[in-house]
PDB file of N, CA and C in Angstrom:
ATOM      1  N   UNK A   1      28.121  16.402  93.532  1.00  0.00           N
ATOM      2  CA  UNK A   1      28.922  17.446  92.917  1.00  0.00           C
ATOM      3  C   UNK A   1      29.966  17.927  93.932  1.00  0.00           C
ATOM      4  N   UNK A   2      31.172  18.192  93.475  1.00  0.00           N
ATOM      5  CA  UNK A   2      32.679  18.508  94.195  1.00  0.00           C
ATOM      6  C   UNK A   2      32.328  20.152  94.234  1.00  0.00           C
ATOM      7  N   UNK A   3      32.608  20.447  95.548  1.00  0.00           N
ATOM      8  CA  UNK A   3      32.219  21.671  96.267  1.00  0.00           C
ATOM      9  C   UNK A   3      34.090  22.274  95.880  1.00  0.00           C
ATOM     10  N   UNK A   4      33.648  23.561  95.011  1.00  0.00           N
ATOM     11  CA  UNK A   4      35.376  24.284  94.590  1.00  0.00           C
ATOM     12  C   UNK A   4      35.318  25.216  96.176  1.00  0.00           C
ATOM     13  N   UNK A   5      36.978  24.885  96.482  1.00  0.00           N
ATOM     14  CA  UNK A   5      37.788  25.880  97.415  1.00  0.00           C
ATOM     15  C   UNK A   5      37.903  26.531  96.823  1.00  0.00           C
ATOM     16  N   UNK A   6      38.005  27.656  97.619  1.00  0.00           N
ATOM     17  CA  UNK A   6      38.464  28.897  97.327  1.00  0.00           C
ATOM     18  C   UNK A   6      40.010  28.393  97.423  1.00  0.00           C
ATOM     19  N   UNK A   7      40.754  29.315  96.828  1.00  0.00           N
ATOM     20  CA  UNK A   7      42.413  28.861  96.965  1.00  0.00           C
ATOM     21  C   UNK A   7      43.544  30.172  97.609  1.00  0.00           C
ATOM     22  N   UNK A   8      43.961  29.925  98.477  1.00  0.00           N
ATOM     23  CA  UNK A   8      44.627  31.523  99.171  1.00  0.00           C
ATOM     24  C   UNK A   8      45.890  30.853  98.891  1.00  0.00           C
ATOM     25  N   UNK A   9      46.595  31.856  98.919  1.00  0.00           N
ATOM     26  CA  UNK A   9      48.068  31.951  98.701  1.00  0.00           C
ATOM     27  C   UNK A   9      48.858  32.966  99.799  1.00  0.00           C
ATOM     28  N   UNK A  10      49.424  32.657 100.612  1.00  0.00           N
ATOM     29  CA  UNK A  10      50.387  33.113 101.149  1.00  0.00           C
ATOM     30  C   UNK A  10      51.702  33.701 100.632  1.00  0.00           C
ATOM     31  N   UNK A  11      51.616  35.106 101.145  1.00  0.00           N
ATOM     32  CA  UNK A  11      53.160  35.222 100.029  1.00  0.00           C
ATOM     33  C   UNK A  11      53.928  35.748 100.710  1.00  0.00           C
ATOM     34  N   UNK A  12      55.156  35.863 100.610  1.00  0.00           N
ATOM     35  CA  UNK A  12      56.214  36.566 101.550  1.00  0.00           C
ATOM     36  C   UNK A  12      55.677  37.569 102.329  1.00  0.00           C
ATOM     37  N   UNK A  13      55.393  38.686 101.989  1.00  0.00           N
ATOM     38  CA  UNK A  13      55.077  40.412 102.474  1.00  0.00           C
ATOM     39  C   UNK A  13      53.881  39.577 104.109  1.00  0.00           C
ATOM     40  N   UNK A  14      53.146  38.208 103.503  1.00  0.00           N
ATOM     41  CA  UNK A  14      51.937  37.771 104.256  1.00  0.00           C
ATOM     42  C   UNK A  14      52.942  37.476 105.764  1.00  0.00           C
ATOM     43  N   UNK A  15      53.584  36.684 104.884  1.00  0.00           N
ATOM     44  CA  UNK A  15      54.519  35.666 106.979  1.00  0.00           C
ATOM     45  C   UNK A  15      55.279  36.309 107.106  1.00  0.00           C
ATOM     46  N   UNK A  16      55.520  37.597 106.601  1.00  0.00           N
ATOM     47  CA  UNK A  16      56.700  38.646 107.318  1.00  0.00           C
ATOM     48  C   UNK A  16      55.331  39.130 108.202  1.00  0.00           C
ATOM     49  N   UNK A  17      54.401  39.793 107.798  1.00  0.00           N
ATOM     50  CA  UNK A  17      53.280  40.657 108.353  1.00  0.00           C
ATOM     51  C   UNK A  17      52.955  39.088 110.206  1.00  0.00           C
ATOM     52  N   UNK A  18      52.627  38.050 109.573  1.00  0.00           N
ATOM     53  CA  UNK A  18      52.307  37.143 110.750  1.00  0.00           C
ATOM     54  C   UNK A  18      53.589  36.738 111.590  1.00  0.00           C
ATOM     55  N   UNK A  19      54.695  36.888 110.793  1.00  0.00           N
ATOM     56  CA  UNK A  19      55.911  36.838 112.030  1.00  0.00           C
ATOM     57  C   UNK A  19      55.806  37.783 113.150  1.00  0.00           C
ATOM     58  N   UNK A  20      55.971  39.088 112.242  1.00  0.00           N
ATOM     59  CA  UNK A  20      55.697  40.159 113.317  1.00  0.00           C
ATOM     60  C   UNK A  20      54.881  40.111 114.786  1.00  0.00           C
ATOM     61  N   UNK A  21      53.892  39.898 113.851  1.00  0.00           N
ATOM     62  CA  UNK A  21      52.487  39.641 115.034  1.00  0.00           C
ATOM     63  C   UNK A  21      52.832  38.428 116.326  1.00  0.00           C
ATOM     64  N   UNK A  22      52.865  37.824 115.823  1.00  0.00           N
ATOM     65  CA  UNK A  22      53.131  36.635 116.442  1.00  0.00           C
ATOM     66  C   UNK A  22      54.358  36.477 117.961  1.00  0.00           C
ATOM     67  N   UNK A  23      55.652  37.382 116.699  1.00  0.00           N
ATOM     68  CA  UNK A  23      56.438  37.081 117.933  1.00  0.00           C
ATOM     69  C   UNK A  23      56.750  38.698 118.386  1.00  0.00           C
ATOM     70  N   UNK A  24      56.170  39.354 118.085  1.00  0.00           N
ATOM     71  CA  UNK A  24      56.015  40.859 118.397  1.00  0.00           C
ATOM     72  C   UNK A  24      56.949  41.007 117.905  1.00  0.00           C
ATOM     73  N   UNK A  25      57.882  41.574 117.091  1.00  0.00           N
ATOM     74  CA  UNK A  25      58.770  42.255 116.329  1.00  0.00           C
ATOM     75  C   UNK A  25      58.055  43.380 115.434  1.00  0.00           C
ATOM     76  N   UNK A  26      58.841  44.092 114.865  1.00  0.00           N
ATOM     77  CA  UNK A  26      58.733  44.973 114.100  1.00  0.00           C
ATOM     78  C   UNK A  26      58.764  44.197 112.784  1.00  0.00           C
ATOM     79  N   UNK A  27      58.206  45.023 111.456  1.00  0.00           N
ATOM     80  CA  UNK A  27      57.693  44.386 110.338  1.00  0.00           C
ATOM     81  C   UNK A  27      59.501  44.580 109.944  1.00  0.00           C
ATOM     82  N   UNK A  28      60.443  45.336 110.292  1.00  0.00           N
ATOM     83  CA  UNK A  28      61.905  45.365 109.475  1.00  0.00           C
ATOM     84  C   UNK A  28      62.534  43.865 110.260  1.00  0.00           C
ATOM     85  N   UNK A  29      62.225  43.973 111.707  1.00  0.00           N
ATOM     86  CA  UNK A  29      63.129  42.959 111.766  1.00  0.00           C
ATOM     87  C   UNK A  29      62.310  41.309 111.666  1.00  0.00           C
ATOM     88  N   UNK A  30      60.902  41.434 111.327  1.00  0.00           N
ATOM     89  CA  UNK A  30      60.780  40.420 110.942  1.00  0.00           C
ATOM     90  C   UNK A  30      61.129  40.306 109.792  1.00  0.00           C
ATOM     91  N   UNK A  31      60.875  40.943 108.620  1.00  0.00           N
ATOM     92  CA  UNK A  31      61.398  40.608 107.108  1.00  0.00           C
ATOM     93  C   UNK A  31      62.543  40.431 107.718  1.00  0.00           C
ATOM     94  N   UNK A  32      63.911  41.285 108.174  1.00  0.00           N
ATOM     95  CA  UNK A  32      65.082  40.666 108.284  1.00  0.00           C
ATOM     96  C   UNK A  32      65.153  38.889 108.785  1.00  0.00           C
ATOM     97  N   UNK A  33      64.268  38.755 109.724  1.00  0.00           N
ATOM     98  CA  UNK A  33      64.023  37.004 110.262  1.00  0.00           C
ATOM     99  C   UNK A  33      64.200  36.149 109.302  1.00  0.00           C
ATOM    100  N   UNK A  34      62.920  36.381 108.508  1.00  0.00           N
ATOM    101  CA  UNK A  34      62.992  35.606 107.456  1.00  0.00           C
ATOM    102  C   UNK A  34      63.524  35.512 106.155  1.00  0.00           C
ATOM    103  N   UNK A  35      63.896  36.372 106.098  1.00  0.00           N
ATOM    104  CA  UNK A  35      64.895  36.552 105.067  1.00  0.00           C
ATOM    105  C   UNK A  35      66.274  35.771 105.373  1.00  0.00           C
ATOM    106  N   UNK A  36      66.656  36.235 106.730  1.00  0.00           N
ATOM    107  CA  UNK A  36      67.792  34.908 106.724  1.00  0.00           C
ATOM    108  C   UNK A  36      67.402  33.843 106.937  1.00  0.00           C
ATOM    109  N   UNK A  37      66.307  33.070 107.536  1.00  0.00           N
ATOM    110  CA  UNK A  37      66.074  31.601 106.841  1.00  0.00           C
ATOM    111  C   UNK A  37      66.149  31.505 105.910  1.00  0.00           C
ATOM    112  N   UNK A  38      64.938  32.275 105.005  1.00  0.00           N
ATOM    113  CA  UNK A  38      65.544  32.028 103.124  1.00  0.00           C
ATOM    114  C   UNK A  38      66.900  31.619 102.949  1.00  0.00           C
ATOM    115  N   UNK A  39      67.632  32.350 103.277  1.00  0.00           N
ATOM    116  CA  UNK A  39      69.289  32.910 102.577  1.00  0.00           C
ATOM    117  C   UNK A  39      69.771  31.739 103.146  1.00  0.00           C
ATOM    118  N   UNK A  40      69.579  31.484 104.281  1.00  0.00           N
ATOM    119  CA  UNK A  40      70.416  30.142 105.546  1.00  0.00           C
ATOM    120  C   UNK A  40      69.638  28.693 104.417  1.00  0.00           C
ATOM    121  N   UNK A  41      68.808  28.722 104.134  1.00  0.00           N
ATOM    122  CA  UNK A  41      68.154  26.945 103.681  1.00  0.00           C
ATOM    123  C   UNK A  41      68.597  27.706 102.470  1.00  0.00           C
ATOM    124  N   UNK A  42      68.410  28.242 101.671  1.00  0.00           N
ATOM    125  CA  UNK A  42      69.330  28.340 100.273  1.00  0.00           C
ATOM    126  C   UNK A  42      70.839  28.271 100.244  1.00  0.00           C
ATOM    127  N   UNK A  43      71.521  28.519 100.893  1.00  0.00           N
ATOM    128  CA  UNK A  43      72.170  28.884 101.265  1.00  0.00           C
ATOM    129  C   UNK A  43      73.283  27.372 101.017  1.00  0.00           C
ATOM    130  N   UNK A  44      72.345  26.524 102.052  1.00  0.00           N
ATOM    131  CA  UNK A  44      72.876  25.371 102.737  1.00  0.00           C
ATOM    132  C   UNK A  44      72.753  23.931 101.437  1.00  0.00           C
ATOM    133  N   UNK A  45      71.532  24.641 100.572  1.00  0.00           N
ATOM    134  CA  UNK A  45      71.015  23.425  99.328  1.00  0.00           C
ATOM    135  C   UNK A  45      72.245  23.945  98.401  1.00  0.00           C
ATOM    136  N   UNK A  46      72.911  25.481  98.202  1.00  0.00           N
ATOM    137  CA  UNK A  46      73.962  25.358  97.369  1.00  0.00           C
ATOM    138  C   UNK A  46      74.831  24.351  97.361  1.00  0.00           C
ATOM    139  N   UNK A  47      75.611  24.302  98.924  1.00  0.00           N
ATOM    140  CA  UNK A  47      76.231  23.657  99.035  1.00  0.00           C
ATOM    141  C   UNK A  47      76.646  22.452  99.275  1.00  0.00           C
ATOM    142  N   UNK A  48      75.179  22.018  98.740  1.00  0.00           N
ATOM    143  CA  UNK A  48      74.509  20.669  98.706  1.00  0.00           C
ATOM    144  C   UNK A  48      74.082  19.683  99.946  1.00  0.00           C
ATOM    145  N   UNK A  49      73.694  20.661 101.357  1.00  0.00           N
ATOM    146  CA  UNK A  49      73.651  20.276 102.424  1.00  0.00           C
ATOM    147  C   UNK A  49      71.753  20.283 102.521  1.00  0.00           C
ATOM    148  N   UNK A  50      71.707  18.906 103.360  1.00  0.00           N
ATOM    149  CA  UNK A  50      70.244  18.356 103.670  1.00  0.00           C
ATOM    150  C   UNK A  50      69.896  19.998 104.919  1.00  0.00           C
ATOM    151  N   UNK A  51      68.674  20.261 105.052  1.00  0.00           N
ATOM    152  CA  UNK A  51      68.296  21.244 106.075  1.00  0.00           C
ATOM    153  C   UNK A  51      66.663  20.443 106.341  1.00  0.00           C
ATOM    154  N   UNK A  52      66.746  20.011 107.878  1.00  0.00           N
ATOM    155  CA  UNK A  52      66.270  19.397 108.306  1.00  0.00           C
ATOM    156  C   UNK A  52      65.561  20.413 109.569  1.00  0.00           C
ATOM    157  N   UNK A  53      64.660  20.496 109.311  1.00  0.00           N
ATOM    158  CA  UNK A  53      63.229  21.511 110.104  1.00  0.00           C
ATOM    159  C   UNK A  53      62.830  20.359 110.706  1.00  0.00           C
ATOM    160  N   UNK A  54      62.670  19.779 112.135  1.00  0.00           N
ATOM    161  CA  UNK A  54      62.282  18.738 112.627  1.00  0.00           C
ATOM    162  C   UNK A  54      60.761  19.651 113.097  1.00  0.00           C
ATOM    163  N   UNK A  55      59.397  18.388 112.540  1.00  0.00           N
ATOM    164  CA  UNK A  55      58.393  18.326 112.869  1.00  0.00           C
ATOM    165  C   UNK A  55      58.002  19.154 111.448  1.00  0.00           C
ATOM    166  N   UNK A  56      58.567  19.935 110.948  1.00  0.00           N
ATOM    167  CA  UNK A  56      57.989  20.607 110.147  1.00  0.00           C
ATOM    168  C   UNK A  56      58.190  19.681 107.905  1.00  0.00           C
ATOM    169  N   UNK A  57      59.948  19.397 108.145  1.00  0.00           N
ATOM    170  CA  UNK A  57      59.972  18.610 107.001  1.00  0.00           C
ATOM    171  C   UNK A  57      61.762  19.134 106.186  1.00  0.00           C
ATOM    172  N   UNK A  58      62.032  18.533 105.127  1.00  0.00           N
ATOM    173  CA  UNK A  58      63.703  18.400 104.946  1.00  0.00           C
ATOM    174  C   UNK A  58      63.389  18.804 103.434  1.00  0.00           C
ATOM    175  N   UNK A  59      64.635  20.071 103.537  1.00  0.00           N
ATOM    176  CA  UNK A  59      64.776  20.602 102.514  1.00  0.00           C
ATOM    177  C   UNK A  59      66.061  19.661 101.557  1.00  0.00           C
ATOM    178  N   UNK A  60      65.988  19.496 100.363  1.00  0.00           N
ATOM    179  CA  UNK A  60      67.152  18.715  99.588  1.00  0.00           C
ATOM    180  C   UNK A  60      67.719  19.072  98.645  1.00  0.00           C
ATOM    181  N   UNK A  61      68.850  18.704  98.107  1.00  0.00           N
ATOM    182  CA  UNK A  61      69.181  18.744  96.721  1.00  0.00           C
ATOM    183  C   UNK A  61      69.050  17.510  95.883  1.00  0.00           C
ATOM    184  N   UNK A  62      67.696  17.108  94.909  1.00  0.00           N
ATOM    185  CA  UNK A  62      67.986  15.897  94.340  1.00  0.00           C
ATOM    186  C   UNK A  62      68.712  15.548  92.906  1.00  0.00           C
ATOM    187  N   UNK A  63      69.038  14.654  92.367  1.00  0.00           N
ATOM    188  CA  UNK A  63      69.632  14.694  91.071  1.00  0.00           C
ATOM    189  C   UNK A  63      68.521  14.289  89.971  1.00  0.00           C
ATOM    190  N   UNK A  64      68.656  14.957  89.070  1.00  0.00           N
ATOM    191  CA  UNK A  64      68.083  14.138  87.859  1.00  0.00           C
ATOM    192  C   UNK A  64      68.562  13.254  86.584  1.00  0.00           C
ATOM    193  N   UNK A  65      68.327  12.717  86.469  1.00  0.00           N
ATOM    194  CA  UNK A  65      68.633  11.947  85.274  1.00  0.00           C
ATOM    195  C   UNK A  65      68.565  12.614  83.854  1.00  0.00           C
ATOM    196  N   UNK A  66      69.366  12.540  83.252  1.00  0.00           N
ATOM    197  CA  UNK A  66      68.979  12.610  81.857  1.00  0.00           C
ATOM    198  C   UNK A  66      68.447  12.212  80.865  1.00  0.00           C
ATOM    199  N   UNK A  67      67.543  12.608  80.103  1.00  0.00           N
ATOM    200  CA  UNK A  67      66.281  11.221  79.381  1.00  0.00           C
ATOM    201  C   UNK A  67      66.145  12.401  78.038  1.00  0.00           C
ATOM    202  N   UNK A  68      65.785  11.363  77.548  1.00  0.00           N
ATOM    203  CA  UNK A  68      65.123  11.057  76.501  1.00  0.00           C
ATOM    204  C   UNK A  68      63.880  12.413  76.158  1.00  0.00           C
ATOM    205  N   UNK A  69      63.561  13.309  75.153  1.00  0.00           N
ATOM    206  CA  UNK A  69      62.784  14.100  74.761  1.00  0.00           C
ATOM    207  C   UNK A  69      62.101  14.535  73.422  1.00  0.00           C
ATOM    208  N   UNK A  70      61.188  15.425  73.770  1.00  0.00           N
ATOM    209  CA  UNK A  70      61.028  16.108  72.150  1.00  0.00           C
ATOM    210  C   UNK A  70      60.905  17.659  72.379  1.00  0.00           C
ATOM    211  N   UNK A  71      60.871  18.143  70.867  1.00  0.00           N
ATOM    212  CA  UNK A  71      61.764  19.266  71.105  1.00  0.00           C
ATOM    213  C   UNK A  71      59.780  19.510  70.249  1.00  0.00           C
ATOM    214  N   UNK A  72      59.092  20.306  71.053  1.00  0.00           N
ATOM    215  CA  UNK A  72      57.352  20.381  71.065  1.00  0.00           C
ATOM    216  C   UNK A  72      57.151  21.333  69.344  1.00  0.00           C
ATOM    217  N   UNK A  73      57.537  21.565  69.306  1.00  0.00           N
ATOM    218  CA  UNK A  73      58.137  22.346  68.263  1.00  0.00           C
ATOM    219  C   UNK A  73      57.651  21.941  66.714  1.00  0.00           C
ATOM    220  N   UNK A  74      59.514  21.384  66.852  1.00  0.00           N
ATOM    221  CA  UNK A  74      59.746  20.553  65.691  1.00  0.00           C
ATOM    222  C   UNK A  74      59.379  19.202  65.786  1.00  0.00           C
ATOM    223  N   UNK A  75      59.411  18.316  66.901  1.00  0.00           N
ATOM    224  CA  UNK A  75      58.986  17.069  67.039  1.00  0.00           C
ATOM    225  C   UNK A  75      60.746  16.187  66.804  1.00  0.00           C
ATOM    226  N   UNK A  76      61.266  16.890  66.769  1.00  0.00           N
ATOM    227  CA  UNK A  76      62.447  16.390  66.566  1.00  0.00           C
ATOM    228  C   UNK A  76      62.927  15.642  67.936  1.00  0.00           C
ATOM    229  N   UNK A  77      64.176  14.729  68.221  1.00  0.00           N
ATOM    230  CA  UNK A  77      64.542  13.827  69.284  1.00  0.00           C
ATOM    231  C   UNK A  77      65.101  14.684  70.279  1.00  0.00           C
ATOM    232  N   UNK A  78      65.639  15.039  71.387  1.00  0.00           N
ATOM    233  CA  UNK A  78      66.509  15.433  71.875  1.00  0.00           C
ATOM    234  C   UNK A  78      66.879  15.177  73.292  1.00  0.00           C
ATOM    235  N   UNK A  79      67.926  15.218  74.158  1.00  0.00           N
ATOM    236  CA  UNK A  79      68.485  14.525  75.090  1.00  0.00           C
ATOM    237  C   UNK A  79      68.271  15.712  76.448  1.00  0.00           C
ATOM    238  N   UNK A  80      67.060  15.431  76.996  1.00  0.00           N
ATOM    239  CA  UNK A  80      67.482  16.821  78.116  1.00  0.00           C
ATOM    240  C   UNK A  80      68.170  16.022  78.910  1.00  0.00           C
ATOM    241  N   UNK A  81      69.088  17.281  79.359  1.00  0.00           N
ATOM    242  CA  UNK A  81      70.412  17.150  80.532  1.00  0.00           C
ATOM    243  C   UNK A  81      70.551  17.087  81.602  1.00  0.00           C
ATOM    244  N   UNK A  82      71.025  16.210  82.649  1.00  0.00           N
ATOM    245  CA  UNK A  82      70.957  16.079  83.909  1.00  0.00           C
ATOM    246  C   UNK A  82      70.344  17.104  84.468  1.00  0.00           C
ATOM    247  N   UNK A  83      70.394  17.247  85.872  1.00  0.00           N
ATOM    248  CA  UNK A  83      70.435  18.770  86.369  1.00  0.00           C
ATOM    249  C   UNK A  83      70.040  18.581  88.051  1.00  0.00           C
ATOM    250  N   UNK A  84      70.274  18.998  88.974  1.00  0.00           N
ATOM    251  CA  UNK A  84      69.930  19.367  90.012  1.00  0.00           C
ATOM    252  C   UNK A  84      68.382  20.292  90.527  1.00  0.00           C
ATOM    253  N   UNK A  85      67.823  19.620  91.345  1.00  0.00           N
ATOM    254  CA  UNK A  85      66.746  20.799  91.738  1.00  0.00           C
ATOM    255  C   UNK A  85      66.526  20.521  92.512  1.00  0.00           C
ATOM    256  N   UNK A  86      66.079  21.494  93.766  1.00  0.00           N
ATOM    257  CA  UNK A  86      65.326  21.068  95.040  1.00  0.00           C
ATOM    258  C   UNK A  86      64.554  20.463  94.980  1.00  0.00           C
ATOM    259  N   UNK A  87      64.432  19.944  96.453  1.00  0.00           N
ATOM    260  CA  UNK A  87      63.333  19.385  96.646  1.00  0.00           C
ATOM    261  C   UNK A  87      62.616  19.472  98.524  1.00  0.00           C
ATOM    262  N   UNK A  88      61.503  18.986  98.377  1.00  0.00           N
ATOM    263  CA  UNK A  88      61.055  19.421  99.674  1.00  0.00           C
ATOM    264  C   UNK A  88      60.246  17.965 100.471  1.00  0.00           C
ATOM    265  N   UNK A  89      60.466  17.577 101.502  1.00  0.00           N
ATOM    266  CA  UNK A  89      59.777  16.283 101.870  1.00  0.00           C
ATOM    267  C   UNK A  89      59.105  16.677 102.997  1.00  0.00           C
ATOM    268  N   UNK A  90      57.972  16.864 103.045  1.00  0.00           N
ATOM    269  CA  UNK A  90      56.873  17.209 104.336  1.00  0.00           C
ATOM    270  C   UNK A  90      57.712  15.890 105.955  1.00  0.00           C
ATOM    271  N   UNK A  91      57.544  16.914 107.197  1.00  0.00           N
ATOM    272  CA  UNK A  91      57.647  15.821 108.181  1.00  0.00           C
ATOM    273  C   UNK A  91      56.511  15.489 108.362  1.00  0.00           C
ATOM    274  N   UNK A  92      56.411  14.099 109.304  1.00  0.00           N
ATOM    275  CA  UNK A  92      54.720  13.839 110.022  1.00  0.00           C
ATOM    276  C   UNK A  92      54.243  14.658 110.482  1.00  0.00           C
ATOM    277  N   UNK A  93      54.905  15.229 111.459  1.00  0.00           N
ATOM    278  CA  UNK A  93      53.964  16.105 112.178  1.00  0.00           C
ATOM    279  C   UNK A  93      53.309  17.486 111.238  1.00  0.00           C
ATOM    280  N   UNK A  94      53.546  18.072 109.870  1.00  0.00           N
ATOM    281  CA  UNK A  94      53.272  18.668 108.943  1.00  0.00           C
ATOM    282  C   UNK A  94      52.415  18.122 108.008  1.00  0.00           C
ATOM    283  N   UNK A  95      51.994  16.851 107.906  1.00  0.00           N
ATOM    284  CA  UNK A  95      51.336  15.950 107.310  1.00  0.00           C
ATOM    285  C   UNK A  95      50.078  15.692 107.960  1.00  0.00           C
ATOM    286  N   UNK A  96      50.343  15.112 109.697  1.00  0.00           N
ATOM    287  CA  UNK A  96      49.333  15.073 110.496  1.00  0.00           C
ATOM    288  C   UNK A  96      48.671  16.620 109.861  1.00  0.00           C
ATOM    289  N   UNK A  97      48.834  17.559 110.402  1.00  0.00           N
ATOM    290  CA  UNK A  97      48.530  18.980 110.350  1.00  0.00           C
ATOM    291  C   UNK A  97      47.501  19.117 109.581  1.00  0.00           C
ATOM    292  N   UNK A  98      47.692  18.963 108.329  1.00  0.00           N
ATOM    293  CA  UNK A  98      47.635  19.278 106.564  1.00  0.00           C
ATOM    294  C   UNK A  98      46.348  18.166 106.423  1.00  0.00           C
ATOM    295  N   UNK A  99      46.542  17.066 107.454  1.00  0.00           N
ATOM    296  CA  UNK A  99      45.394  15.681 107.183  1.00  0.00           C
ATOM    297  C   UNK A  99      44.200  16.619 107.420  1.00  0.00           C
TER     298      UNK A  99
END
């Protein structure tokens, strides 16, 4: 029998609180820290630029295709539309980690 994890979630308010700690800052100017990474890797996928965290892993913009659907509904045909969305590719050394 498969033994259930427990499942934790990390959430913003959490790695502002462990930035702090960590690199001794204050809880304002760590939220400010990370907040401009946010803003800086969003920032950079607008403008459709790769952001490359070495050891950690590469943030992207990939494309999608447009295909073929149904509309769950009605059951009727319909064509969803290209579209853009991030994406995220773990580095090794984040992989090693995670093994």
């Amino acid at each position: 029998m498969l033994s259930s994890k427990e499942v934790t979630i990390m959430t913003k308010r959490d790695l502002i609180e462990l930035v702090a700690k960590k690199a001794n800052l204050t809880n304002k100017a760590s939220r400010d820290s990370v907040q401009a990474l946010l803003n800086a890797i969003r920032d950079s996928l607008k403008r459709g630029e790769k952001v490359v965290i070495t050891g950690f892993g590469t943030f992207s913009v990939r494309k999608r295709a447009s295909r073929p659907g149904r509309n769950p509904k009605t059951g009727a045909k319909i064509t969803i539309a290209a579209r853009k969305a991030p994406g995220f590719t773990p580095g090794k050394t984040l992989k090693k980690v995670v093994r």
